[in-house]
N, C-alpha and C. Protein backbone atom coordinates (compact mmCIF):
# COMPACT_ATOMS: atom_id res chain seq x y z
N UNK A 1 108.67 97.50 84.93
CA UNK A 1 109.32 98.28 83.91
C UNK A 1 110.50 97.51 83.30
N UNK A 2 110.84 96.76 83.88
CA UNK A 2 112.21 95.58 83.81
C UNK A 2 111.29 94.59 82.48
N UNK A 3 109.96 93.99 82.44
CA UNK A 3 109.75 93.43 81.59
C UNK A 3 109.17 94.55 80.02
N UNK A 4 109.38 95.73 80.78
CA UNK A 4 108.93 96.63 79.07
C UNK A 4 109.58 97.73 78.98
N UNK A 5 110.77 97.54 79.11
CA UNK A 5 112.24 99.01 79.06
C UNK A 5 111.22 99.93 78.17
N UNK A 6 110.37 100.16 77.40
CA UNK A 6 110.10 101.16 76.76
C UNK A 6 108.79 101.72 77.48
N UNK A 7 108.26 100.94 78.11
CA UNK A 7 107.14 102.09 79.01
C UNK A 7 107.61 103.06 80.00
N UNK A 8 107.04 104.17 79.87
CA UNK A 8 107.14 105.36 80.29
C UNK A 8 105.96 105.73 81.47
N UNK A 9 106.83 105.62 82.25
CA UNK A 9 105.24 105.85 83.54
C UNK A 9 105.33 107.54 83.95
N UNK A 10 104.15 108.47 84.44
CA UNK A 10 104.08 109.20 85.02
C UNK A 10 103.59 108.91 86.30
N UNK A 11 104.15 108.89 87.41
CA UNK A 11 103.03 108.06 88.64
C UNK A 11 102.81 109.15 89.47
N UNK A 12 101.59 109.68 89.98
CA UNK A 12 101.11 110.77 90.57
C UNK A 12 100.41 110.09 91.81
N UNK A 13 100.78 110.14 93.37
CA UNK A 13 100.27 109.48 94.14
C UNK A 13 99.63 110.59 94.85
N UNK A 14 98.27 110.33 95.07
CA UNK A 14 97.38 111.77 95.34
C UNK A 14 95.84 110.93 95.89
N UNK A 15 95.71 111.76 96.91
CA UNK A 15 94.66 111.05 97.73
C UNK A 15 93.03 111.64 97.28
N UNK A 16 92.89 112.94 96.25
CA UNK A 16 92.51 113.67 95.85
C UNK A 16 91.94 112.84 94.48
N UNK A 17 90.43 113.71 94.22
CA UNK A 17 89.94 112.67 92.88
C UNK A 17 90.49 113.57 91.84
N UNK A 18 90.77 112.58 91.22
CA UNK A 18 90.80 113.56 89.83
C UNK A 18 90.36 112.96 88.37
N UNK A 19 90.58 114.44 87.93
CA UNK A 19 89.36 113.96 86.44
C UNK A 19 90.54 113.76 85.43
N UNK A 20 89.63 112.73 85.17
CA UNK A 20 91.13 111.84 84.07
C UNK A 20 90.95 112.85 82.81
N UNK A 21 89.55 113.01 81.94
CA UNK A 21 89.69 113.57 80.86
C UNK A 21 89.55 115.53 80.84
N UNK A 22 89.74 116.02 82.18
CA UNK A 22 90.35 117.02 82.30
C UNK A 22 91.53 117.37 82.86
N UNK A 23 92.09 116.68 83.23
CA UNK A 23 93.72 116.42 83.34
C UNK A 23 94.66 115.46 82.90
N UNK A 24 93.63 114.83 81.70
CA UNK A 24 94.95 114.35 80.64
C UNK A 24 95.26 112.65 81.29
N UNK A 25 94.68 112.43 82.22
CA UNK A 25 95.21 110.98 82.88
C UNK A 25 94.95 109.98 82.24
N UNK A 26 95.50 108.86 81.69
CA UNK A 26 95.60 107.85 80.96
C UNK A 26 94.49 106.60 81.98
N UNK A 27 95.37 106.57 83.04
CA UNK A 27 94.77 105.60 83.89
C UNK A 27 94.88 106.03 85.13
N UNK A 28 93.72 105.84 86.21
CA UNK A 28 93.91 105.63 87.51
C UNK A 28 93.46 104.53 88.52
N UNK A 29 93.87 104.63 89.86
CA UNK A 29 93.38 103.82 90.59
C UNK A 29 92.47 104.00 91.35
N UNK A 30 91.43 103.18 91.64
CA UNK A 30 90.13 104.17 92.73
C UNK A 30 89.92 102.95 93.67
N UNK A 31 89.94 103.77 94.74
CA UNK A 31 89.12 102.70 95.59
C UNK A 31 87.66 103.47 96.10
N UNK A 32 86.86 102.17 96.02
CA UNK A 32 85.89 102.65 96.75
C UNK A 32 84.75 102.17 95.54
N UNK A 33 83.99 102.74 95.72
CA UNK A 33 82.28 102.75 94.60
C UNK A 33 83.18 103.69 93.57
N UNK A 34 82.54 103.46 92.59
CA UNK A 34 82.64 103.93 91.20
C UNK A 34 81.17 104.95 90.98
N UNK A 35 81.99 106.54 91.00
CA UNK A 35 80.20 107.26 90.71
C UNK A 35 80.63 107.46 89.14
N UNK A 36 80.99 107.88 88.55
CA UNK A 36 81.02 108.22 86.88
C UNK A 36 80.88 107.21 86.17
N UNK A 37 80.13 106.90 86.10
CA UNK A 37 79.54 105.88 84.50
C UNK A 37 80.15 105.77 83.36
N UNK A 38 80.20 107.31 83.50
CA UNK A 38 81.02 107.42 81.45
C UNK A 38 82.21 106.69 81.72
N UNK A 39 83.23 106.41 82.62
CA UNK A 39 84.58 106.53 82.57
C UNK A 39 84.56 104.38 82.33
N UNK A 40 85.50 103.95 81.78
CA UNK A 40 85.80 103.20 81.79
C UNK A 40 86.33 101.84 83.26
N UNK A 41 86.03 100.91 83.51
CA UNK A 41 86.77 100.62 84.53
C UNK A 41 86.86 99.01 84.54
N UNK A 42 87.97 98.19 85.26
CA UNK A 42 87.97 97.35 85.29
C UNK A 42 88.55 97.31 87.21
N UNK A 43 87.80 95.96 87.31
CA UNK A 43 87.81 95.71 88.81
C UNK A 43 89.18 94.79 88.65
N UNK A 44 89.95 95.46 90.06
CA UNK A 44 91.03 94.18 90.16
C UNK A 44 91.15 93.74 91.55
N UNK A 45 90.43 94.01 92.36
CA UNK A 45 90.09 93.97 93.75
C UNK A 45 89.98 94.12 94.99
N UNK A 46 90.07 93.76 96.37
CA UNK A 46 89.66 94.81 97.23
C UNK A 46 91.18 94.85 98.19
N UNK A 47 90.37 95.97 98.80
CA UNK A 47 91.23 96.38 99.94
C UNK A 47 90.97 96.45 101.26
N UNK A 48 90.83 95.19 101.67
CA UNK A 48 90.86 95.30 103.39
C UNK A 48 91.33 95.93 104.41
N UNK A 49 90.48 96.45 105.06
CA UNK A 49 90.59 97.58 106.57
C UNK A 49 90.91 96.69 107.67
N UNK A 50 91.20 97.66 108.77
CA UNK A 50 91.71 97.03 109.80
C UNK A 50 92.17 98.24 110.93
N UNK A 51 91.10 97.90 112.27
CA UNK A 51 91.85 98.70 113.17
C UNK A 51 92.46 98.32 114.24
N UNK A 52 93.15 99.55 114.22
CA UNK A 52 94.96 99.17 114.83
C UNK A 52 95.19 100.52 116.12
N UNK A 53 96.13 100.24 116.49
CA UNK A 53 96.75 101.14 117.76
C UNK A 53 97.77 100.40 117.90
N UNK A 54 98.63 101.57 119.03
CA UNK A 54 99.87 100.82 119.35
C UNK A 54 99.31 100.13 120.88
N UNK A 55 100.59 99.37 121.23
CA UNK A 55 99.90 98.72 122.33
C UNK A 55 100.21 99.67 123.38
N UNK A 56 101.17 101.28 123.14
CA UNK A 56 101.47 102.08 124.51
C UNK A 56 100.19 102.22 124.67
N UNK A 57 99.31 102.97 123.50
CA UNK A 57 97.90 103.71 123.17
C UNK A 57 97.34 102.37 124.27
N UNK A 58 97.08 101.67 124.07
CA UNK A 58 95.96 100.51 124.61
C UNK A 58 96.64 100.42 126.46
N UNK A 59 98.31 99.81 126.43
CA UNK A 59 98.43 100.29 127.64
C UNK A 59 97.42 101.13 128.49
N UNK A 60 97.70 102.30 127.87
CA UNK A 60 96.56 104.03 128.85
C UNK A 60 95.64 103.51 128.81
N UNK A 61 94.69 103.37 127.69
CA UNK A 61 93.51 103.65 127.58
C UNK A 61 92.68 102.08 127.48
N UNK A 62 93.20 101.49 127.95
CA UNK A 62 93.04 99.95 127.36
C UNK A 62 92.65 99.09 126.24
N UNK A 63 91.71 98.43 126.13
CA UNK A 63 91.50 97.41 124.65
C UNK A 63 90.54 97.20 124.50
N UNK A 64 89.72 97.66 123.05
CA UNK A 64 88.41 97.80 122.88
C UNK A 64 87.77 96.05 122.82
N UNK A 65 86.97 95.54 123.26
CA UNK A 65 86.32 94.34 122.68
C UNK A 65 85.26 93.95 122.22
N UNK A 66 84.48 95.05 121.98
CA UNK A 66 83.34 94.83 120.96
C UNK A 66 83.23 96.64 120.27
N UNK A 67 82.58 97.03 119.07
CA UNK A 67 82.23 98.07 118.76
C UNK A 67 82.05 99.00 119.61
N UNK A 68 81.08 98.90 120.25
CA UNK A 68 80.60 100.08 120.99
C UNK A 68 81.56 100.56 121.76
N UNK A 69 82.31 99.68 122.39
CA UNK A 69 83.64 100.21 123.55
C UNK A 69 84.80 101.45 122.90
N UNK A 70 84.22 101.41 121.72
CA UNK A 70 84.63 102.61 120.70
C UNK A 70 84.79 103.93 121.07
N UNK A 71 83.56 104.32 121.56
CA UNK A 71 82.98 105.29 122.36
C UNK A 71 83.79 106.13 123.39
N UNK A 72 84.71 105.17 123.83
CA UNK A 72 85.28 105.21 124.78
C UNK A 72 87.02 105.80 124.76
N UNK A 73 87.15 106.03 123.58
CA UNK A 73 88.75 105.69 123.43
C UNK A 73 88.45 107.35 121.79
N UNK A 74 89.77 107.54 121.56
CA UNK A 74 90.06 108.62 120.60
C UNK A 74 90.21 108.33 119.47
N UNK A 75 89.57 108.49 118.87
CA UNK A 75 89.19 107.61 116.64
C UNK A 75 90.14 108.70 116.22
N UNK A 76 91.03 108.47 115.40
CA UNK A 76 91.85 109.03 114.11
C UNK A 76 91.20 108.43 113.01
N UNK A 77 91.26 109.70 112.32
CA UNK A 77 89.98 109.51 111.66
C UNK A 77 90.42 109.67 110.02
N UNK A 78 90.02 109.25 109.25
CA UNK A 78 90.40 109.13 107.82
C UNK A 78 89.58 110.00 107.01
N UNK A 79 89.39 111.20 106.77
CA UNK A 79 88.22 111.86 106.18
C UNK A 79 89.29 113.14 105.50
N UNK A 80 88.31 113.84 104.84
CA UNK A 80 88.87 114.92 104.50
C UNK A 80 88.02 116.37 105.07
N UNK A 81 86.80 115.76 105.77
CA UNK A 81 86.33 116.89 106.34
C UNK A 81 85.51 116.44 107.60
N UNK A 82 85.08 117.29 108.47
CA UNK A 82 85.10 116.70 110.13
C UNK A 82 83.70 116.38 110.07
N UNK A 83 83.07 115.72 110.92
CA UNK A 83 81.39 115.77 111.15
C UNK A 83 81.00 114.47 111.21
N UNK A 84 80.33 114.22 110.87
CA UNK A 84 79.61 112.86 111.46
C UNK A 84 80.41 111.51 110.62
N UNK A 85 81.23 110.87 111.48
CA UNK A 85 81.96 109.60 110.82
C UNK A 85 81.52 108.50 112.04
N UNK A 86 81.48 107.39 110.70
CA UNK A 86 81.33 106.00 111.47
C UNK A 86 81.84 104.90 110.88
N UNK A 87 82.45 104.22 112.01
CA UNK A 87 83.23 103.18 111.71
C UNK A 87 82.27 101.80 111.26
N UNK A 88 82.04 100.93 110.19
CA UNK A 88 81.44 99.46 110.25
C UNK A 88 82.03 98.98 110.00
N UNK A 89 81.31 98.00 111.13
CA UNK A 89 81.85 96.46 111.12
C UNK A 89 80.73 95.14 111.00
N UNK A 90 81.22 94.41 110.93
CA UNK A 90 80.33 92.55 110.85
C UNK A 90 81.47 91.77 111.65
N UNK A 91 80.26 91.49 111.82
CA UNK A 91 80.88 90.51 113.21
C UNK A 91 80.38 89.03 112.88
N UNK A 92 81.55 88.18 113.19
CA UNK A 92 81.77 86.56 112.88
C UNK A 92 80.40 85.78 112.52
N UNK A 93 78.60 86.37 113.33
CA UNK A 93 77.72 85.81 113.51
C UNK A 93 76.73 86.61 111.99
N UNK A 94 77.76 87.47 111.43
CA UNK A 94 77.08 88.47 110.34
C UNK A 94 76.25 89.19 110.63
N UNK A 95 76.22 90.05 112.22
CA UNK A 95 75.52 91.08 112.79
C UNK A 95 76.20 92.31 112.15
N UNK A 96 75.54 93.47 111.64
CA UNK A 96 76.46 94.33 111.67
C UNK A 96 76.59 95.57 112.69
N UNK A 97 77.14 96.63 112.81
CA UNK A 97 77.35 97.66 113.89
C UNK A 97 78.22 98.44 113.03
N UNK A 98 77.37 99.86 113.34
CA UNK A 98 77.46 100.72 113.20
C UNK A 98 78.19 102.27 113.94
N UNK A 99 79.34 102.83 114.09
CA UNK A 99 79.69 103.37 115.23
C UNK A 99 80.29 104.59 114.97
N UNK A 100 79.82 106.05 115.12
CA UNK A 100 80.21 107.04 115.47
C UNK A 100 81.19 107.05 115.91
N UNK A 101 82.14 107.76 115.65
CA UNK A 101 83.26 108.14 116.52
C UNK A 101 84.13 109.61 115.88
N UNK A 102 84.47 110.27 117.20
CA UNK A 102 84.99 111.63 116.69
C UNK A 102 86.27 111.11 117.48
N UNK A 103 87.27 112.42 117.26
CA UNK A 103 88.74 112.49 117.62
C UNK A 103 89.32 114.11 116.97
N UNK A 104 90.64 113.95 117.36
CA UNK A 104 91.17 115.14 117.37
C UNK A 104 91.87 114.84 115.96
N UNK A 105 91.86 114.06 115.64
CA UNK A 105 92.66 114.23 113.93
C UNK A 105 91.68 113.72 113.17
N UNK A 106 91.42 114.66 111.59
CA UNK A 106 90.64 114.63 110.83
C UNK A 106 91.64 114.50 109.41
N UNK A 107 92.22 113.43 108.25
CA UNK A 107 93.28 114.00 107.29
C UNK A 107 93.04 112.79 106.59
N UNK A 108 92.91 113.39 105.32
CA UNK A 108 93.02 113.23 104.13
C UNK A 108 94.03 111.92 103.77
N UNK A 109 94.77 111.94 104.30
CA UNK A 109 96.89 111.41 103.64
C UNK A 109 96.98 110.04 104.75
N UNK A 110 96.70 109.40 104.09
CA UNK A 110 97.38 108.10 104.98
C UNK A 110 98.50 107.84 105.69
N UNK A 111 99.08 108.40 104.95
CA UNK A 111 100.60 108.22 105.67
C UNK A 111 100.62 109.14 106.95
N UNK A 112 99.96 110.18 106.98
CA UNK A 112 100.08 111.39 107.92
C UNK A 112 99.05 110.56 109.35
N UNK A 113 98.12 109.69 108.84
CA UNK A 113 97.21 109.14 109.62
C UNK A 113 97.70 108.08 110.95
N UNK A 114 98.67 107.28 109.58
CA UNK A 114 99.78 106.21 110.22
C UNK A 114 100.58 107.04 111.25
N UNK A 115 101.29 107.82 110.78
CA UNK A 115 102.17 108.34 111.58
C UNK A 115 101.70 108.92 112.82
N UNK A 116 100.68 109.13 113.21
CA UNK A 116 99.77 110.16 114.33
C UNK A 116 99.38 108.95 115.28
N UNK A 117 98.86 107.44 114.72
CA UNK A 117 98.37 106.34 115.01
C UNK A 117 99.70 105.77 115.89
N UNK A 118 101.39 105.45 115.12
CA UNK A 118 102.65 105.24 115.58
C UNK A 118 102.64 106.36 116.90
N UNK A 119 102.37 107.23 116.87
CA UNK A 119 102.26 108.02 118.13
C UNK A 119 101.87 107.84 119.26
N UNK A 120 101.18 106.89 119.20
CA UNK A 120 100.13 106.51 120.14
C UNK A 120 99.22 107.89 120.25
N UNK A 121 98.94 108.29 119.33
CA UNK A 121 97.50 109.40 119.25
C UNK A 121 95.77 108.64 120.04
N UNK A 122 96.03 107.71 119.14
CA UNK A 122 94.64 106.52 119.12
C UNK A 122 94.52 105.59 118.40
N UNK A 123 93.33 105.40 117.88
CA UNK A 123 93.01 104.07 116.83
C UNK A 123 92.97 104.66 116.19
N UNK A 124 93.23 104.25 114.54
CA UNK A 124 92.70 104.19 113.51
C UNK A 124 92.41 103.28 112.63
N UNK A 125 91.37 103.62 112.02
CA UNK A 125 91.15 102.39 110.34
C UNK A 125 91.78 102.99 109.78
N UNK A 126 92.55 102.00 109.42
CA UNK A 126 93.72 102.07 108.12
C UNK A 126 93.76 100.77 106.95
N UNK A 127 93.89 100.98 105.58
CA UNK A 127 93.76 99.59 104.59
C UNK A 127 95.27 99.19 105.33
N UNK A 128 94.67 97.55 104.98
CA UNK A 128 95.70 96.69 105.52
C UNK A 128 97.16 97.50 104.81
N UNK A 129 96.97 97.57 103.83
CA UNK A 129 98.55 97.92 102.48
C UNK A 129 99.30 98.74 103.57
N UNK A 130 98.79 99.71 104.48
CA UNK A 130 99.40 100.69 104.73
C UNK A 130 99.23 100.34 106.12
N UNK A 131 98.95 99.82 107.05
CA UNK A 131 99.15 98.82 108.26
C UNK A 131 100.26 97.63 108.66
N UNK A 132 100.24 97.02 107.70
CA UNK A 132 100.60 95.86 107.63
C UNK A 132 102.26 95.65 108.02
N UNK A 133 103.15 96.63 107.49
CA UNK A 133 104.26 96.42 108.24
C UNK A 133 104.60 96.98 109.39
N UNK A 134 103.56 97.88 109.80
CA UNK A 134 103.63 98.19 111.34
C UNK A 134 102.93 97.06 112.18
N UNK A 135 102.12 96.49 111.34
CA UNK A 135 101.55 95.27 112.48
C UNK A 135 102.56 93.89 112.74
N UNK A 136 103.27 93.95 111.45
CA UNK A 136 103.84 92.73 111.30
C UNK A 136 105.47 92.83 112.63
N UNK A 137 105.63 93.59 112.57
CA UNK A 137 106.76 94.52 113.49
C UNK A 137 106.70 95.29 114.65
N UNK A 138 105.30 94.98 115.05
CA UNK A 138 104.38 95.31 116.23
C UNK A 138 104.21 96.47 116.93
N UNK A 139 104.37 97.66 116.06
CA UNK A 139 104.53 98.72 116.46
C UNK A 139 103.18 99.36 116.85
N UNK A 140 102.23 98.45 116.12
CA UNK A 140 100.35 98.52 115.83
C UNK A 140 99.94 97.13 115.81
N UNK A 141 98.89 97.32 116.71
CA UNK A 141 97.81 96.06 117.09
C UNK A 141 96.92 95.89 116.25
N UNK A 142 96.32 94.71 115.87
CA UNK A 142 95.08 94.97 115.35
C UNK A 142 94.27 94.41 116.52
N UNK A 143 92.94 95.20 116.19
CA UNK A 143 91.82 95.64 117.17
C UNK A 143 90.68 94.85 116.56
N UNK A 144 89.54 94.40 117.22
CA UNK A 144 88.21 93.54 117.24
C UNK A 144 88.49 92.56 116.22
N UNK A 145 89.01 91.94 116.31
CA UNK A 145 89.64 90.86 115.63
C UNK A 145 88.19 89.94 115.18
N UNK A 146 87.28 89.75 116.18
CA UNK A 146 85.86 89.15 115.76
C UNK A 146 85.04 89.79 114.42
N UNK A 147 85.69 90.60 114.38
CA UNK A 147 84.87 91.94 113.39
C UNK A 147 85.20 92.17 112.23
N UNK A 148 84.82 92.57 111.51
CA UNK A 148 85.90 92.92 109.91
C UNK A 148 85.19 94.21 109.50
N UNK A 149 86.07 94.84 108.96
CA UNK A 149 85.70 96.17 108.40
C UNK A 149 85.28 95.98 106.78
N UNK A 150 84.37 96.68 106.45
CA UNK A 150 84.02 96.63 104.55
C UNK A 150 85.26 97.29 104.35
N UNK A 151 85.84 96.05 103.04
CA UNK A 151 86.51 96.31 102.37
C UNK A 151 86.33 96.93 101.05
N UNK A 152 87.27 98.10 100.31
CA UNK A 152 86.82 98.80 99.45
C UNK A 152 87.36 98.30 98.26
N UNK A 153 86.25 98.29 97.03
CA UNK A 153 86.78 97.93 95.88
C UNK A 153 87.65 98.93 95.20
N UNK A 154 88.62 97.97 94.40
CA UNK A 154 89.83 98.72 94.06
C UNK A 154 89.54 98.85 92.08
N UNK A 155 89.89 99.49 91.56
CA UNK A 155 89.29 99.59 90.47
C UNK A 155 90.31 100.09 88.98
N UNK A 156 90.74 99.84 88.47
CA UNK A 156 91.49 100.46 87.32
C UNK A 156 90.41 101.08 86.61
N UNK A 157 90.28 102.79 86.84
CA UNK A 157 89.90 103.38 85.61
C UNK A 157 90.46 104.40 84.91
N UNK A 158 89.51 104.54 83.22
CA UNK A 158 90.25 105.49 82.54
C UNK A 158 89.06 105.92 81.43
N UNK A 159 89.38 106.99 80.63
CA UNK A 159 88.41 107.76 80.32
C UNK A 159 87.46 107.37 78.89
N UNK A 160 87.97 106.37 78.72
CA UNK A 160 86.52 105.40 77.28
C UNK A 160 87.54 103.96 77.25
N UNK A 161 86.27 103.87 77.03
CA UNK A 161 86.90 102.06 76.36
C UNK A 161 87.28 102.44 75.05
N UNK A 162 86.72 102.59 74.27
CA UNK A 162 87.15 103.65 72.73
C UNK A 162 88.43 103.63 72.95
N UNK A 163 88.88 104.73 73.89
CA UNK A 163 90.16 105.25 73.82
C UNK A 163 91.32 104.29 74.59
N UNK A 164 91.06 103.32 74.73
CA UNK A 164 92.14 102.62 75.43
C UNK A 164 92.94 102.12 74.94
N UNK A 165 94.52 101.87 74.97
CA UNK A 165 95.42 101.97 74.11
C UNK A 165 95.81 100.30 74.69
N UNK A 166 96.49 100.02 73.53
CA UNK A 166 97.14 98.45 73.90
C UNK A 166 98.29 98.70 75.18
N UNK A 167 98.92 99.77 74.79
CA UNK A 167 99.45 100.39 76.17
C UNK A 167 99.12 99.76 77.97
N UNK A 168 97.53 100.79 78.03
CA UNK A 168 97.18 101.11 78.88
C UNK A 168 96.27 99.42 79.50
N UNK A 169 96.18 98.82 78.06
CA UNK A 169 95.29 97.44 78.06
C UNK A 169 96.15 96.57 79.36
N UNK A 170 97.60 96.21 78.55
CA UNK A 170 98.45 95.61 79.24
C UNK A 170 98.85 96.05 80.56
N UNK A 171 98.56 97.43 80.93
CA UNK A 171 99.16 97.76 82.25
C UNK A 171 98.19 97.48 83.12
N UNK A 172 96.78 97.35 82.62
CA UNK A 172 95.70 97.24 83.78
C UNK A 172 95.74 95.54 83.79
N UNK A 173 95.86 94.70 82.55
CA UNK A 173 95.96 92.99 83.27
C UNK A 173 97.39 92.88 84.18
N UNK A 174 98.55 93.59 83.92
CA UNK A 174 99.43 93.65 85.07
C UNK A 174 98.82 94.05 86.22
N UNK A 175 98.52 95.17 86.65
CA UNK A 175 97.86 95.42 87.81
C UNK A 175 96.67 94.53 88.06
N UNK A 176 95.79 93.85 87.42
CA UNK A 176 94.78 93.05 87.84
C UNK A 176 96.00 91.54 88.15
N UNK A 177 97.22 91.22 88.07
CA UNK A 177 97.52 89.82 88.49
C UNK A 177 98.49 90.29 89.87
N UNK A 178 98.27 92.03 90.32
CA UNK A 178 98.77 92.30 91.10
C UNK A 178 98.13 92.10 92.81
N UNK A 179 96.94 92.30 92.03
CA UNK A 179 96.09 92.40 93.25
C UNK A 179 95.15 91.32 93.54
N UNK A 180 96.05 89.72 93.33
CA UNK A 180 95.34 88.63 93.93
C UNK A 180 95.75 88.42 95.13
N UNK A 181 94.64 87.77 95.41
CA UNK A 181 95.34 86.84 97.06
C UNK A 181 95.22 88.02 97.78
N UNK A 182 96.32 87.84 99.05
CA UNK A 182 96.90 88.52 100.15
C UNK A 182 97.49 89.48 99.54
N UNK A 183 97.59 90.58 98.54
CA UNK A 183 98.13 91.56 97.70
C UNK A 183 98.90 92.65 99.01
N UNK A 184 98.01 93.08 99.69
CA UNK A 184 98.60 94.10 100.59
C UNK A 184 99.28 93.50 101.42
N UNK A 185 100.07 92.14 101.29
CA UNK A 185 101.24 91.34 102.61
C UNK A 185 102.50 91.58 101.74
N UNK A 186 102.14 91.97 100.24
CA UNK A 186 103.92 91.84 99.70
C UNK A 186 104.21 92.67 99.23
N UNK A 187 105.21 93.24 98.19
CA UNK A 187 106.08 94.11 97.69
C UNK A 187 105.08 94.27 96.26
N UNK A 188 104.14 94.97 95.55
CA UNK A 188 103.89 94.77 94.15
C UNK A 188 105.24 94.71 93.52
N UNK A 189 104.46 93.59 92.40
CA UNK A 189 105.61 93.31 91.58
C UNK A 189 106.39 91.99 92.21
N UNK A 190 106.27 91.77 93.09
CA UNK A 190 106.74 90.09 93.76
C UNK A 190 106.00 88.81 93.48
């Protein structure tokens, strides 16, 4: 905002989809697959997962070392509704695995996820963005380190190409030189 004193942001941080051209939204951010066709979008890239615990959590219950040992331990879980969730992964040899796992927390809100995880609740997958300074500060481990979780594409969309304003043009190549590299290790805007 320092390089365009005259833009005017509304920033609505909401874990919830919403419909741009029935609520007026200029632009949003999506992660994940893109289902609406009509809507406009430009890719600016992904967001790497990663599971974590604290090391009290692992203390008790000890330290998972392959997928399946999953089974074994309490998943915090990232969903917005309960029932059949599974964690994937690929593993270094490009096997993949597939893994069920239930637990006592089911929520929507990342932050609420983190915070239950800092508890030593259990594990959770969490995107690096929202990990990362608890790992870096060791409050959270990262877990199967052989393994990697699918990362989700990150996406600038908005409701026509038609309608896209020189505005909205410039704010999405800002956000696309935001999200190179290691994006979720720094401050956006650094």
């Amino acid at each position: 905002m320092q390089e365009h004193p005259q833009l005017q942001v509304s920033l609505n941080l909401d874990d919830r989809y919403i419909n741009l051209v029935e609520e007026g939204v200029d632009l949003a951010i999506r992660m994940g697959r893109l289902s609406d066709s009509s809507l406009g979008a430009r890719f600016l890239g992904l967001n790497p997962w990663v599971l974590v615990a604290t090391p009290e959590y692992l203390m008790q219950a000890g330290t998972p070392s392959i997928p399946s040992d999953l089974s074994r331990h309490t998943a915090l879980i990232y969903s917005s509704v309960q029932g059949d969730h599974r964690w994937q992964f690929t593993g270094r040899d490009g096997s993949n695995k597939s893994i069920q796992v239930q637990g006592p927390l089911y929520t929507n809100n990342l932050s609420a996820l983190l915070s239950a995880t800092r508890q030593h609740l259990g594990i959770a997958a969490l995107p690096w963005y929202v990990a990362h300074t608890s790992v870096q500060s060791r409050h959270l481990k990262p877990l199967l380190e052989d393994w990697t979780m699918p990362a989700q594409e990150i996406h600038a969309v908005y409701s026509s190409p038609r309608l896209l304003t020189s505005k909205v043009s410039k704010l999405i190549d800002w956000l696309a030189g935001q999200f190179k590299g290691n994006w979720w290790a720094r401050e956006i805007g650094s």
